[in-house]
C-alpha atoms as a PDB file:
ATOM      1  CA  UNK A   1      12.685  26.715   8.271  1.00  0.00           C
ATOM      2  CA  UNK A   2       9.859  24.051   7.136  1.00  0.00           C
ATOM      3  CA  UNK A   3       6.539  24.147   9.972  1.00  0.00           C
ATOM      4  CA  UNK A   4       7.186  19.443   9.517  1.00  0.00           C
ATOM      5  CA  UNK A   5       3.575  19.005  10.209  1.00  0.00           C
ATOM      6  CA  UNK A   6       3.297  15.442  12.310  1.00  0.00           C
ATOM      7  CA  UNK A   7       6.605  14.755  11.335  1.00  0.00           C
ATOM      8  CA  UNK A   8       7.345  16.367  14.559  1.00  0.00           C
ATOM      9  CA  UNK A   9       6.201  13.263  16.493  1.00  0.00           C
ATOM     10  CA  UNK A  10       9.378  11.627  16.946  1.00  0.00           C
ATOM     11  CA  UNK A  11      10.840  14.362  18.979  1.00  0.00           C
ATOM     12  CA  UNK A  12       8.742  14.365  21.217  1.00  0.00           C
ATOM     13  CA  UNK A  13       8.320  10.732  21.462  1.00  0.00           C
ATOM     14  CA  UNK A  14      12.262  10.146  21.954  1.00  0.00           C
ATOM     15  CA  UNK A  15      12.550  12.430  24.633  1.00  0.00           C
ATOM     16  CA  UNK A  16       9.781  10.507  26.652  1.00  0.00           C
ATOM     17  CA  UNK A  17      11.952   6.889  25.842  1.00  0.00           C
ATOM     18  CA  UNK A  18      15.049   8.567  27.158  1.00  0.00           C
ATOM     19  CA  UNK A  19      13.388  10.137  29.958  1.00  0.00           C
ATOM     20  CA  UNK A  20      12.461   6.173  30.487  1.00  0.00           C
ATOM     21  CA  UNK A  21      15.894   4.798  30.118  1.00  0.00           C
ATOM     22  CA  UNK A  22      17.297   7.361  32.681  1.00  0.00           C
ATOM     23  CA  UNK A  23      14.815   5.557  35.316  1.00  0.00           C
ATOM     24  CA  UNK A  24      12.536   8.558  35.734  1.00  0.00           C
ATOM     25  CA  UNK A  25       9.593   6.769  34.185  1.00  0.00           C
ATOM     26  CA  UNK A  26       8.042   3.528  33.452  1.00  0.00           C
ATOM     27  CA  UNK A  27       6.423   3.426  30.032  1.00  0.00           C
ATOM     28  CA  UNK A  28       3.793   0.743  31.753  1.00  0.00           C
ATOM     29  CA  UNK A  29       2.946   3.553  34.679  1.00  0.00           C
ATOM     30  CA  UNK A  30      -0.436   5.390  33.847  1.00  0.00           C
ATOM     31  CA  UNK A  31      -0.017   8.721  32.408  1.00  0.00           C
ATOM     32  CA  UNK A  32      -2.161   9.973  35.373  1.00  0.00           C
ATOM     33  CA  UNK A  33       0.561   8.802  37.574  1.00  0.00           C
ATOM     34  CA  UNK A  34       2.691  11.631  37.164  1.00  0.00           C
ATOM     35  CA  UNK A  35      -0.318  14.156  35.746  1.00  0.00           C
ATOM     36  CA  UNK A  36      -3.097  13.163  38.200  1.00  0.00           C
ATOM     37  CA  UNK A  37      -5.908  15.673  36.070  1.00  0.00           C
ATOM     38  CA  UNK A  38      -5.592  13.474  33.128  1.00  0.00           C
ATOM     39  CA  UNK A  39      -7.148  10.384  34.849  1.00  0.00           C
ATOM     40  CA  UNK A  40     -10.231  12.140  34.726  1.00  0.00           C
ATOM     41  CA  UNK A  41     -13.364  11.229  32.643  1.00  0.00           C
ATOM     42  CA  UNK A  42     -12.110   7.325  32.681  1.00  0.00           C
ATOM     43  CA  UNK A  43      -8.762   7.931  31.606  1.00  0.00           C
ATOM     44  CA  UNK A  44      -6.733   6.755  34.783  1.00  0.00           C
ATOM     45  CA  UNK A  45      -5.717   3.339  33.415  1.00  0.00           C
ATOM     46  CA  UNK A  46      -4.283   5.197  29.963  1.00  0.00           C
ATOM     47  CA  UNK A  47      -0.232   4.149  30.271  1.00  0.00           C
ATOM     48  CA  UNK A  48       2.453   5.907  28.539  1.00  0.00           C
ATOM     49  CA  UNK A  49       3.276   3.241  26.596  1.00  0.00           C
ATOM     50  CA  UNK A  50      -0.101   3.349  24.556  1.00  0.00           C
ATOM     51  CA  UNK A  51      -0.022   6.909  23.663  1.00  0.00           C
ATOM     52  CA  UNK A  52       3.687   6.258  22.409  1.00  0.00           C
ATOM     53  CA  UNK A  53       1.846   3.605  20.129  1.00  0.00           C
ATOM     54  CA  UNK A  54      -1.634   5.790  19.527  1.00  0.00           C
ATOM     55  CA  UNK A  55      -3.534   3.377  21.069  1.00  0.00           C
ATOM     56  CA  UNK A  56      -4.493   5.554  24.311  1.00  0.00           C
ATOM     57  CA  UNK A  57      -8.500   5.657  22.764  1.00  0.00           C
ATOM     58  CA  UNK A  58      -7.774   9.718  22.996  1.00  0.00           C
ATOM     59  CA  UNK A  59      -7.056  10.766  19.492  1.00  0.00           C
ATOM     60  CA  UNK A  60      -8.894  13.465  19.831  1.00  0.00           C
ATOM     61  CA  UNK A  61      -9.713  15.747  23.078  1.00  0.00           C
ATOM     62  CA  UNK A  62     -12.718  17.219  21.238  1.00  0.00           C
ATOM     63  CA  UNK A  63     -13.237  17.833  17.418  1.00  0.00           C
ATOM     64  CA  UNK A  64     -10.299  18.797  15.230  1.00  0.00           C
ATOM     65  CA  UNK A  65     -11.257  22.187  14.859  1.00  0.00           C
ATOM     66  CA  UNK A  66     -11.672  22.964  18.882  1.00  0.00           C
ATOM     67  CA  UNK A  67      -8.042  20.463  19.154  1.00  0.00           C
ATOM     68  CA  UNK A  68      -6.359  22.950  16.490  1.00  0.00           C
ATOM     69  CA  UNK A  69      -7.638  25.846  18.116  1.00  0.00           C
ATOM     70  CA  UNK A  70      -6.762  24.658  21.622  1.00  0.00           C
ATOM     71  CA  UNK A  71      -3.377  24.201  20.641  1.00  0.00           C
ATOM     72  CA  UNK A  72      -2.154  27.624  20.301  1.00  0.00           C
ATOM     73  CA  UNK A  73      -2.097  27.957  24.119  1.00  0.00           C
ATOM     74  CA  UNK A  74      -0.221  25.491  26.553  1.00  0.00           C
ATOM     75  CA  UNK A  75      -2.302  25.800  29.093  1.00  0.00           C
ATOM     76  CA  UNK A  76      -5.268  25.621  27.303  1.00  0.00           C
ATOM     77  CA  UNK A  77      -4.435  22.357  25.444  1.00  0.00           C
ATOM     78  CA  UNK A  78      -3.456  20.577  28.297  1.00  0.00           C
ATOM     79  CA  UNK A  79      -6.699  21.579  30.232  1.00  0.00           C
ATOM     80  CA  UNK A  80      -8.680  20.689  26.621  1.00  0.00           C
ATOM     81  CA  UNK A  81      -6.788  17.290  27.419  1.00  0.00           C
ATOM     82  CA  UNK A  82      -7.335  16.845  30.567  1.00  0.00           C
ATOM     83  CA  UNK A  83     -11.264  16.907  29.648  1.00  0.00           C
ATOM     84  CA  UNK A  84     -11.533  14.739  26.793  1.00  0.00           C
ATOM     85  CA  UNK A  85     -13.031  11.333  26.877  1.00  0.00           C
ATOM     86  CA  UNK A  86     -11.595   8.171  25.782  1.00  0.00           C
ATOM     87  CA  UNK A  87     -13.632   7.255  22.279  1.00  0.00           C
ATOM     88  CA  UNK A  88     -11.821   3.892  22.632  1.00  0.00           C
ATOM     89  CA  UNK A  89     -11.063   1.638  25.868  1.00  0.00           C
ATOM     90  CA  UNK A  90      -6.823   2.149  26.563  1.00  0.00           C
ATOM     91  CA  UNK A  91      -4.804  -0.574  24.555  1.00  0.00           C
ATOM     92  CA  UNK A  92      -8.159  -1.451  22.483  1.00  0.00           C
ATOM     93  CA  UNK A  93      -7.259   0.210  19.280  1.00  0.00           C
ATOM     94  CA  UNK A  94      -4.818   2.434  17.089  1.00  0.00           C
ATOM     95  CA  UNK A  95      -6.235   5.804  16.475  1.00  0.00           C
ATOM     96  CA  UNK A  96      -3.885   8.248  15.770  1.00  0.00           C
ATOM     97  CA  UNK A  97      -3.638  10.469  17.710  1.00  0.00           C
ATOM     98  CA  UNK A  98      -3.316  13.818  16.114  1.00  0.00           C
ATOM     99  CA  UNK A  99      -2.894  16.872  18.467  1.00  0.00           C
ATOM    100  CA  UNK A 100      -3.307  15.064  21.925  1.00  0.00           C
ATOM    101  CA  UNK A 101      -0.520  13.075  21.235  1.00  0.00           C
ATOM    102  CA  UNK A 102       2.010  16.064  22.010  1.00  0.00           C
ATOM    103  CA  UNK A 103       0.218  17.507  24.861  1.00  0.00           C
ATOM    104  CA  UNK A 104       0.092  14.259  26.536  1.00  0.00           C
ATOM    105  CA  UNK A 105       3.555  13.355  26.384  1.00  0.00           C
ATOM    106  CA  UNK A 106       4.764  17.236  26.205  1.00  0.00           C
ATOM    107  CA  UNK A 107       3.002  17.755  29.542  1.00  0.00           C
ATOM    108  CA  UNK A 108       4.345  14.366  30.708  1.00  0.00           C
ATOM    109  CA  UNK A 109       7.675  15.713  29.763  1.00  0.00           C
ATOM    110  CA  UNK A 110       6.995  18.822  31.499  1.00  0.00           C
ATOM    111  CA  UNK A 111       6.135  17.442  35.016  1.00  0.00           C
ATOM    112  CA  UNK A 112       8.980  14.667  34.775  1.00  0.00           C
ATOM    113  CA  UNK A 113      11.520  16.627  33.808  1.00  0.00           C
ATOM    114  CA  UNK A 114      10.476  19.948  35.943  1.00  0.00           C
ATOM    115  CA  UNK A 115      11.005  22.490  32.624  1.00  0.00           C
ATOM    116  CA  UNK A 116       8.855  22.936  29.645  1.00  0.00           C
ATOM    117  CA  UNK A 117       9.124  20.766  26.585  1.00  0.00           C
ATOM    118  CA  UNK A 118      11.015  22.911  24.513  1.00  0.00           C
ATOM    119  CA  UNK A 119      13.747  23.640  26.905  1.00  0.00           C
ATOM    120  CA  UNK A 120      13.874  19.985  27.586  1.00  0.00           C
ATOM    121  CA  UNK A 121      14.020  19.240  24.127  1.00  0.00           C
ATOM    122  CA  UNK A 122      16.751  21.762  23.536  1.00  0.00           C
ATOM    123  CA  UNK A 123      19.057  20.407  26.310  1.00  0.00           C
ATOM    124  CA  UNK A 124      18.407  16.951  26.024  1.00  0.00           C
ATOM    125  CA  UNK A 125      18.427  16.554  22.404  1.00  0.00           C
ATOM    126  CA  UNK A 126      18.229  19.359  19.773  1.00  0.00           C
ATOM    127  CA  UNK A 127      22.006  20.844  21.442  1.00  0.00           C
ATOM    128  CA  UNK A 128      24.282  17.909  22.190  1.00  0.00           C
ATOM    129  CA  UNK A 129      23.105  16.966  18.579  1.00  0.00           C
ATOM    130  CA  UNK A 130      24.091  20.196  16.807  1.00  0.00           C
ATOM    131  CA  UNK A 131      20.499  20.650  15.619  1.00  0.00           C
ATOM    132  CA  UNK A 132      21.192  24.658  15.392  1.00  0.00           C
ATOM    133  CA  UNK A 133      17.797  25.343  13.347  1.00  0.00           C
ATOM    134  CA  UNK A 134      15.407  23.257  14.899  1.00  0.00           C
ATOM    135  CA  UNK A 135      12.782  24.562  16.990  1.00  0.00           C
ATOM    136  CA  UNK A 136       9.490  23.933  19.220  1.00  0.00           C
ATOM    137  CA  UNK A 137       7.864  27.327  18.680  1.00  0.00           C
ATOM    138  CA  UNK A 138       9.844  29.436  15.717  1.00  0.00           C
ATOM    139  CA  UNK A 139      11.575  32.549  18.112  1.00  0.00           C
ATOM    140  CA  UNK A 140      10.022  35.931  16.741  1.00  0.00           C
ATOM    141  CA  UNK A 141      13.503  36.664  15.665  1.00  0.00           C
ATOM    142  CA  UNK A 142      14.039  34.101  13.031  1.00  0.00           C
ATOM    143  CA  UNK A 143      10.382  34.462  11.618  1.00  0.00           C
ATOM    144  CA  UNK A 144      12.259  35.560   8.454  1.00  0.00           C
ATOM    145  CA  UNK A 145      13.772  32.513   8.246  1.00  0.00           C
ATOM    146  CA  UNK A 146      10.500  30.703   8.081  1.00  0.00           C
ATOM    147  CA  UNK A 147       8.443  29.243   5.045  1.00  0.00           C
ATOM    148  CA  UNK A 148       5.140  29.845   4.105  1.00  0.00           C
ATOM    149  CA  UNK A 149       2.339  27.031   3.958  1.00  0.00           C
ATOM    150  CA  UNK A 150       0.792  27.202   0.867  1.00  0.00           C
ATOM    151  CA  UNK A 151      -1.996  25.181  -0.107  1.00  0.00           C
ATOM    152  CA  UNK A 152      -4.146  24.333  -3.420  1.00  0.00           C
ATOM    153  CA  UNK A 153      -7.295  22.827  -2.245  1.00  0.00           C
ATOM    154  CA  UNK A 154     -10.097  25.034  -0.637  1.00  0.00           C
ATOM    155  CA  UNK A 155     -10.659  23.070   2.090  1.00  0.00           C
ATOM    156  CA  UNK A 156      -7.233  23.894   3.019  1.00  0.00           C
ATOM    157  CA  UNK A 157      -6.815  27.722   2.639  1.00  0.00           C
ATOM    158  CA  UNK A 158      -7.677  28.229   6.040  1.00  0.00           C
ATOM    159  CA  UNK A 159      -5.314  25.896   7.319  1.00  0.00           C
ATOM    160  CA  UNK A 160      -2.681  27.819   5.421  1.00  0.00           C
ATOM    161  CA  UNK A 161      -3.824  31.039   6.578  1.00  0.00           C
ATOM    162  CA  UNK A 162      -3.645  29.774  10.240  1.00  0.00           C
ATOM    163  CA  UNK A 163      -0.289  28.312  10.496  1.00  0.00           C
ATOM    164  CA  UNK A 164       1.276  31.185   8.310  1.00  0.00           C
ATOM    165  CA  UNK A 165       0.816  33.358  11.404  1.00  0.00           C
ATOM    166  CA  UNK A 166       3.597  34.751  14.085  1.00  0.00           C
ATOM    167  CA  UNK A 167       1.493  33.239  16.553  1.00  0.00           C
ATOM    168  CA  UNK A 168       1.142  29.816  14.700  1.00  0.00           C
ATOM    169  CA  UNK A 169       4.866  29.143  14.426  1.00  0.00           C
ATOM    170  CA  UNK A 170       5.301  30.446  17.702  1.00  0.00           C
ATOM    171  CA  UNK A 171       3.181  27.675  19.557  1.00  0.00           C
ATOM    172  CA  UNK A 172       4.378  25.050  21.676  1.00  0.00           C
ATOM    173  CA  UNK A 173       2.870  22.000  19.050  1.00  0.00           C
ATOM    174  CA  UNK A 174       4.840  19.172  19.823  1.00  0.00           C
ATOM    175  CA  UNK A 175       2.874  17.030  17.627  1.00  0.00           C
ATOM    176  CA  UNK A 176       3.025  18.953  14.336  1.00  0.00           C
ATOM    177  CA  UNK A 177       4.711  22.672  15.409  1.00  0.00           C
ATOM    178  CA  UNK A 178       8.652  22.066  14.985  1.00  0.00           C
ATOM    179  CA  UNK A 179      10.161  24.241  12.606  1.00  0.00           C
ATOM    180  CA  UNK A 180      13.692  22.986  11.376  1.00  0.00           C
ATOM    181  CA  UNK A 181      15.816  22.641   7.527  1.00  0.00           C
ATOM    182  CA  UNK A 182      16.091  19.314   6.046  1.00  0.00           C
ATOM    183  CA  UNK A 183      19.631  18.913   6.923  1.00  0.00           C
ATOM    184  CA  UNK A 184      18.903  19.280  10.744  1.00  0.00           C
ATOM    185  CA  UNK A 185      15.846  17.288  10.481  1.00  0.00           C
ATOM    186  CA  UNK A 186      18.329  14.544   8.675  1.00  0.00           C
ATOM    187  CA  UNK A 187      21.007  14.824  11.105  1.00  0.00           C
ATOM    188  CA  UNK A 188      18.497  13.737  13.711  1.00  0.00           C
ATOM    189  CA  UNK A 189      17.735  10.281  11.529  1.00  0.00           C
ATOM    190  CA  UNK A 190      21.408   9.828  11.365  1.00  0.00           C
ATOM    191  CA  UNK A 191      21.718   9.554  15.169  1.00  0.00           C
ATOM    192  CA  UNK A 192      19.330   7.366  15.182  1.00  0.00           C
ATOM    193  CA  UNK A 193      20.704   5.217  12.281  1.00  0.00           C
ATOM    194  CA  UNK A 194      24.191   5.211  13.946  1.00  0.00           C
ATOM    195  CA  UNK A 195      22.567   3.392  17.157  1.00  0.00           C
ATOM    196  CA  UNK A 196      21.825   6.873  18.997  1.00  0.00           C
ATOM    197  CA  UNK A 197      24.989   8.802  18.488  1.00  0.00           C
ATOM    198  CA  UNK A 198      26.605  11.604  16.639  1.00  0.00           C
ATOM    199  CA  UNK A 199      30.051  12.870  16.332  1.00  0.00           C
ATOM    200  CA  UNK A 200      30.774  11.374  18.927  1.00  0.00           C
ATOM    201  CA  UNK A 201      27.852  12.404  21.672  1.00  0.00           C
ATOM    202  CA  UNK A 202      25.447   9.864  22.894  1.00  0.00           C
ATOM    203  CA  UNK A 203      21.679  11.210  23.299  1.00  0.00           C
ATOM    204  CA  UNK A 204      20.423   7.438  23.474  1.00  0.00           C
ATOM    205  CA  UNK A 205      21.343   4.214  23.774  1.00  0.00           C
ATOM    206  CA  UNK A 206      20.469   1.391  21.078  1.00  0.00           C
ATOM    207  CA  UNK A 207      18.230  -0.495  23.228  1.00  0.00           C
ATOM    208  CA  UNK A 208      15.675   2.928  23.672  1.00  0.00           C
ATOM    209  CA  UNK A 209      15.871   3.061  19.727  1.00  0.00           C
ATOM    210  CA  UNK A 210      15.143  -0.629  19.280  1.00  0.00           C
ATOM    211  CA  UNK A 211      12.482  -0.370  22.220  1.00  0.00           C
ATOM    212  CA  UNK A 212      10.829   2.835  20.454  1.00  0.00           C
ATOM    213  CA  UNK A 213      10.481   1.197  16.546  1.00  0.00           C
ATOM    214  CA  UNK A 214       8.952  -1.671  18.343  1.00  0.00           C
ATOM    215  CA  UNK A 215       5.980  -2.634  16.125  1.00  0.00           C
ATOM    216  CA  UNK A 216       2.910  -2.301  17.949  1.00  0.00           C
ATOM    217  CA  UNK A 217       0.479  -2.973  15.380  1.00  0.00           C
ATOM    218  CA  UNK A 218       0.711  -5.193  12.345  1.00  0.00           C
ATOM    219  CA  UNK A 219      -2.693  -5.756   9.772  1.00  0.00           C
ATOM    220  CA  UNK A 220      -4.559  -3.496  11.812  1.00  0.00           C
ATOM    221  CA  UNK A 221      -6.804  -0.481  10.600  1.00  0.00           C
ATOM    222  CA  UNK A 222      -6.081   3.042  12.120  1.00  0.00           C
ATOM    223  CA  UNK A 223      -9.531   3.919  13.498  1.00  0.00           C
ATOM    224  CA  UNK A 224      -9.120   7.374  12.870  1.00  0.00           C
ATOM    225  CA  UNK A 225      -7.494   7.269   9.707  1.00  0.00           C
ATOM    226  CA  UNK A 226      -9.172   4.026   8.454  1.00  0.00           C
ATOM    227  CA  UNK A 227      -5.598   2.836   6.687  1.00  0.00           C
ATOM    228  CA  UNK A 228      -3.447  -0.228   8.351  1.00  0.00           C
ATOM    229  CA  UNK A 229      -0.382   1.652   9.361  1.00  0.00           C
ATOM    230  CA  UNK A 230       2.278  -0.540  11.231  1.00  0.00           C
ATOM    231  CA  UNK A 231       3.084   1.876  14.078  1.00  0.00           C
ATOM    232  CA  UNK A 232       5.787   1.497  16.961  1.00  0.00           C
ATOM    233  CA  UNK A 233       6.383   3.389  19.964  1.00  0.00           C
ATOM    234  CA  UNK A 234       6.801   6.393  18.642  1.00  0.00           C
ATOM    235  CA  UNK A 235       7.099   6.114  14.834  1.00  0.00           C
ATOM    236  CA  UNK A 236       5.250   4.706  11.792  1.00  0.00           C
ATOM    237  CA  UNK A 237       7.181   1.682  10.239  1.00  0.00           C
ATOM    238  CA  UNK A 238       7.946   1.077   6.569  1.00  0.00           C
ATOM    239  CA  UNK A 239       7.103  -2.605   4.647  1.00  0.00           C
ATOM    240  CA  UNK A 240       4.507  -4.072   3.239  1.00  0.00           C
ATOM    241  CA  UNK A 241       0.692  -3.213   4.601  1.00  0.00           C
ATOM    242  CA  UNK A 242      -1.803  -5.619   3.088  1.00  0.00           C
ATOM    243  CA  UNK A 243      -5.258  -4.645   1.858  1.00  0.00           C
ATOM    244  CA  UNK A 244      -3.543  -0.890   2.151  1.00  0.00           C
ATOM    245  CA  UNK A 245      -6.086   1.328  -0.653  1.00  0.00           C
ATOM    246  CA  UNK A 246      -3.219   3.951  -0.541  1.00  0.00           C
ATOM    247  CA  UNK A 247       0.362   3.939  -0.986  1.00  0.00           C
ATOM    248  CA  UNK A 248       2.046   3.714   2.361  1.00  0.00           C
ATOM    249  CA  UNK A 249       4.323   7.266   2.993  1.00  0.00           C
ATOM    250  CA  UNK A 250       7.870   5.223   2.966  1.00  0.00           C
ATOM    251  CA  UNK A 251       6.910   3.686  -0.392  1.00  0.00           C
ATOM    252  CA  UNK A 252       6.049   0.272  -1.354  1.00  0.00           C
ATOM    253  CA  UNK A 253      10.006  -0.563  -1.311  1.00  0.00           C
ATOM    254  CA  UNK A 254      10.765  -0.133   1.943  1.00  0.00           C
ATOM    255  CA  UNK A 255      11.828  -2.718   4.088  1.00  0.00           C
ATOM    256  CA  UNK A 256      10.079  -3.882   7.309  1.00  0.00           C
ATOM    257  CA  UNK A 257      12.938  -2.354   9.647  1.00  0.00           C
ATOM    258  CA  UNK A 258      11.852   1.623   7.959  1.00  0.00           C
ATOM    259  CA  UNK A 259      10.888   3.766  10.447  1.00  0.00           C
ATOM    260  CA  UNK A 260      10.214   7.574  10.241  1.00  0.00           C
ATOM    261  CA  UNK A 261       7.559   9.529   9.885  1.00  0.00           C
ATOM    262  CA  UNK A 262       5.073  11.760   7.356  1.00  0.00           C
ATOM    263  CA  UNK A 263       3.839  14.825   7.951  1.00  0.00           C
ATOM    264  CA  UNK A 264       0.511  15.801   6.520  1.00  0.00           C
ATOM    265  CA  UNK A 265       2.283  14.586   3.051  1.00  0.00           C
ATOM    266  CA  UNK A 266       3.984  17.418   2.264  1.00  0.00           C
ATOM    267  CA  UNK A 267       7.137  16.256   4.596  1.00  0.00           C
ATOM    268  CA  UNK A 268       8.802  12.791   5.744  1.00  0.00           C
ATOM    269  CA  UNK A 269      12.116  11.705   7.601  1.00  0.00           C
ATOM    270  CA  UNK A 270      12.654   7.812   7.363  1.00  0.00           C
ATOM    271  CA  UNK A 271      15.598   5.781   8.008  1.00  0.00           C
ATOM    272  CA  UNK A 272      15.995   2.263   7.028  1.00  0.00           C
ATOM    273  CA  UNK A 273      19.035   0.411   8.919  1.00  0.00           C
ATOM    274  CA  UNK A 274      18.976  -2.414   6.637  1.00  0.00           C
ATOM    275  CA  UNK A 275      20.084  -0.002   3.708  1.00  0.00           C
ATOM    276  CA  UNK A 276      22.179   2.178   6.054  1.00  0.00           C
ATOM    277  CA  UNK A 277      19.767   4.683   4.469  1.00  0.00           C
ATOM    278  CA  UNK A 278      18.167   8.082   5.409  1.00  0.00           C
ATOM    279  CA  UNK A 279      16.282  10.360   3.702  1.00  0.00           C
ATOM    280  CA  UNK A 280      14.900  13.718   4.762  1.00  0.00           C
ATOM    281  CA  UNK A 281      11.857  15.665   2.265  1.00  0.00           C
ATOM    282  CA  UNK A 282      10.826  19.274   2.987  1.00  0.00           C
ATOM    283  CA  UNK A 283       8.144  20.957   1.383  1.00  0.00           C
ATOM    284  CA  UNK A 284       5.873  24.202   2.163  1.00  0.00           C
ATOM    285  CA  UNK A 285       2.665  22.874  -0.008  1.00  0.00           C
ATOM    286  CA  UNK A 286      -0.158  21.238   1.267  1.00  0.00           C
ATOM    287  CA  UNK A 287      -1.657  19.375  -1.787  1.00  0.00           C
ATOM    288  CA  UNK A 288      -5.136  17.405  -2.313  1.00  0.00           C
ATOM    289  CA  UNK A 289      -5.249  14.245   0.294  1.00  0.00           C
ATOM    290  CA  UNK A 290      -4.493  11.393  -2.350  1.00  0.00           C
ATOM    291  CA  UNK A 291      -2.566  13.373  -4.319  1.00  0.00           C
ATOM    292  CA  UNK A 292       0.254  14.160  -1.693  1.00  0.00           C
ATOM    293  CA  UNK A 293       0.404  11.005  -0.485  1.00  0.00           C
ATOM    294  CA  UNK A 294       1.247   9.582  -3.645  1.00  0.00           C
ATOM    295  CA  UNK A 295       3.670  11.786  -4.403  1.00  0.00           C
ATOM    296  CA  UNK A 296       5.565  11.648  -0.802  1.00  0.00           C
ATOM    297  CA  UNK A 297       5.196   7.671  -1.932  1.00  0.00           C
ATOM    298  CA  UNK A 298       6.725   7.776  -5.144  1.00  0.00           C
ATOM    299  CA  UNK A 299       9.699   9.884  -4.051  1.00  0.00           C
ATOM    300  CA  UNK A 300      10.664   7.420  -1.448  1.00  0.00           C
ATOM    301  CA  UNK A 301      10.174   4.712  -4.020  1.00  0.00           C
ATOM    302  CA  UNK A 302      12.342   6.666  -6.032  1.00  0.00           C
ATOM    303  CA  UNK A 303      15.376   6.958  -3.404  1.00  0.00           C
ATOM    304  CA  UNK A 304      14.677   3.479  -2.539  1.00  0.00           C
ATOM    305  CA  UNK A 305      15.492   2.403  -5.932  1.00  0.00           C
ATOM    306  CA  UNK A 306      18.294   4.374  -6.604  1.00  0.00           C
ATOM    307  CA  UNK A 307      20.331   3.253  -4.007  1.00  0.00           C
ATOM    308  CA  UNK A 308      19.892  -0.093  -3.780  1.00  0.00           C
END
């Protein structure tokens, strides 16, 4: 079982859009609506619909370093949350939003649905779709099961040495923390691909898919990141993304209507419904910045290509 990295964002984003077609949200309703602590420190007008499409201005509750360490506790990331101030004014600009982005929509999650986000994404999702190895927080039991980050650069050796911890895998991360095998983690693309069903159970209907690969930002520069990324409501789109000075994750072949997303370039999930295509990449290595990206690039151009 592969630790996806960001490529854990969809889950949690999907369960927040279905949670919104069953009528027990709005996306337009202020996050603080239903989590009245996060309004503090002039984040009261933040909707949900901007963090779905990283524009909330939070992409970071305090430095990446306090955000990672944070995260290893519930509690304590939501409270790290909950007193962070907006860099950016709500709907202003994209910047990704790294860590917070789980913890705000995992604790939405929580208070909407009235159980934590695993269990809700376990019932809701992960079950009726026969995802049998996928999980929010790897259970002690199956640590065997799990594979090691390994990493080449320095900078990154303590990143590997902190996620290849029990406790690591065993945080509730909805942003990066899911632990699951390619063929789950492709199973998962293919109900989205066949219009939010699989053999034969509905999780979502089409509409919540077409609503959550929405584009919500076309030519414009991640802040955070500093690349354009076309994002949606919940995913990062495939196409073409001018004045781009890196490859983009789905490769330069991949059509507009792509949507997926990477995960700290050692993983990526992307469907494209125009090629009644999906393709699902697993790896344990964390290579140099540039280096992994254009290698997660060319093997997408590489699929792309061969079955066109």
């Amino acid at each position: 079982m592969f630790w996806i990295f960001s490529a854990s964002k969809p889950f949690v984003a999907l369960l927040v859009h279905q949670l919104a077609e069953r009528g027990a949200l709005n996306l337009d309703d202020a996050v603080a609506a239903y989590w009245p602590r996060f309004g503090r420190h002039g984040k009261d007008r933040i909707t949900i619909r901007q963090v779905l499409q990283h524009r909330a201005g939070v992409p970071l509750a305090g430095s990446m370093l306090g955000d990672a360490l944070a995260m290893m506790s519930w509690e304590r990331a939501v409270r790290h949350v909950e007193r962070a101030r907006p860099r950016w004014p709500p709907g202003q600009v994209p910047a990704y939003h790294v860590i917070t982005y789980g913890v705000i929509l995992g604790e939405l999650v929580r208070r909407v649905a009235g159980v934590p986000v695993p269990d809700a994404l376990t019932a809701a999702l992960l079950r009726p779709l026969g995802l049998h190895d996928t999980y929010l927080g790897l259970p002690d039991h199956l640590w065997h099961r799990h594979v090691p980050v390994r990493a080449t650069a320095p900078v990154d050796q303590i990143i590997r040495i902190g996620l290849n911890r029990p406790a690591a895998r065993r945080a509730v991360v909805p942003a990066a923390g899911i632990s699951t095998t390619a063929r789950d983690l492709a199973r998962f693309y293919q109900a989205l691909l066949q219009d939010g069903e699989l053999d034969g159970v509905r999780v979502v209907d089409p509409a919540t898919i077409a609503q959550a690969t929405l584009p919500s930002s076309e030519g414009e520069t991640d802040r955070l990141l500093d690349l354009p990324i076309r994002w949606s409501q919940g995913f990062q789109l495939g196409g073409p993304r001018p004045g781009a000075r890196r490859s983009p994750p789905m490769g330069r072949l991949s059509s507009p209507r792509t949507f997926g997303h990477n995960g700290s370039n050692c993983c990526i999930a992307w469907t494209d419904p125009s090629q009644r295509l999906l393709f699902a990449y697993l790896t344990a290595l964390l290579p140099p910045r540039h280096e992994g990206a254009d290698h997660i690039n060319s093997v997408s151009d590489a699929t792309n290509a061969a079955c066109r």
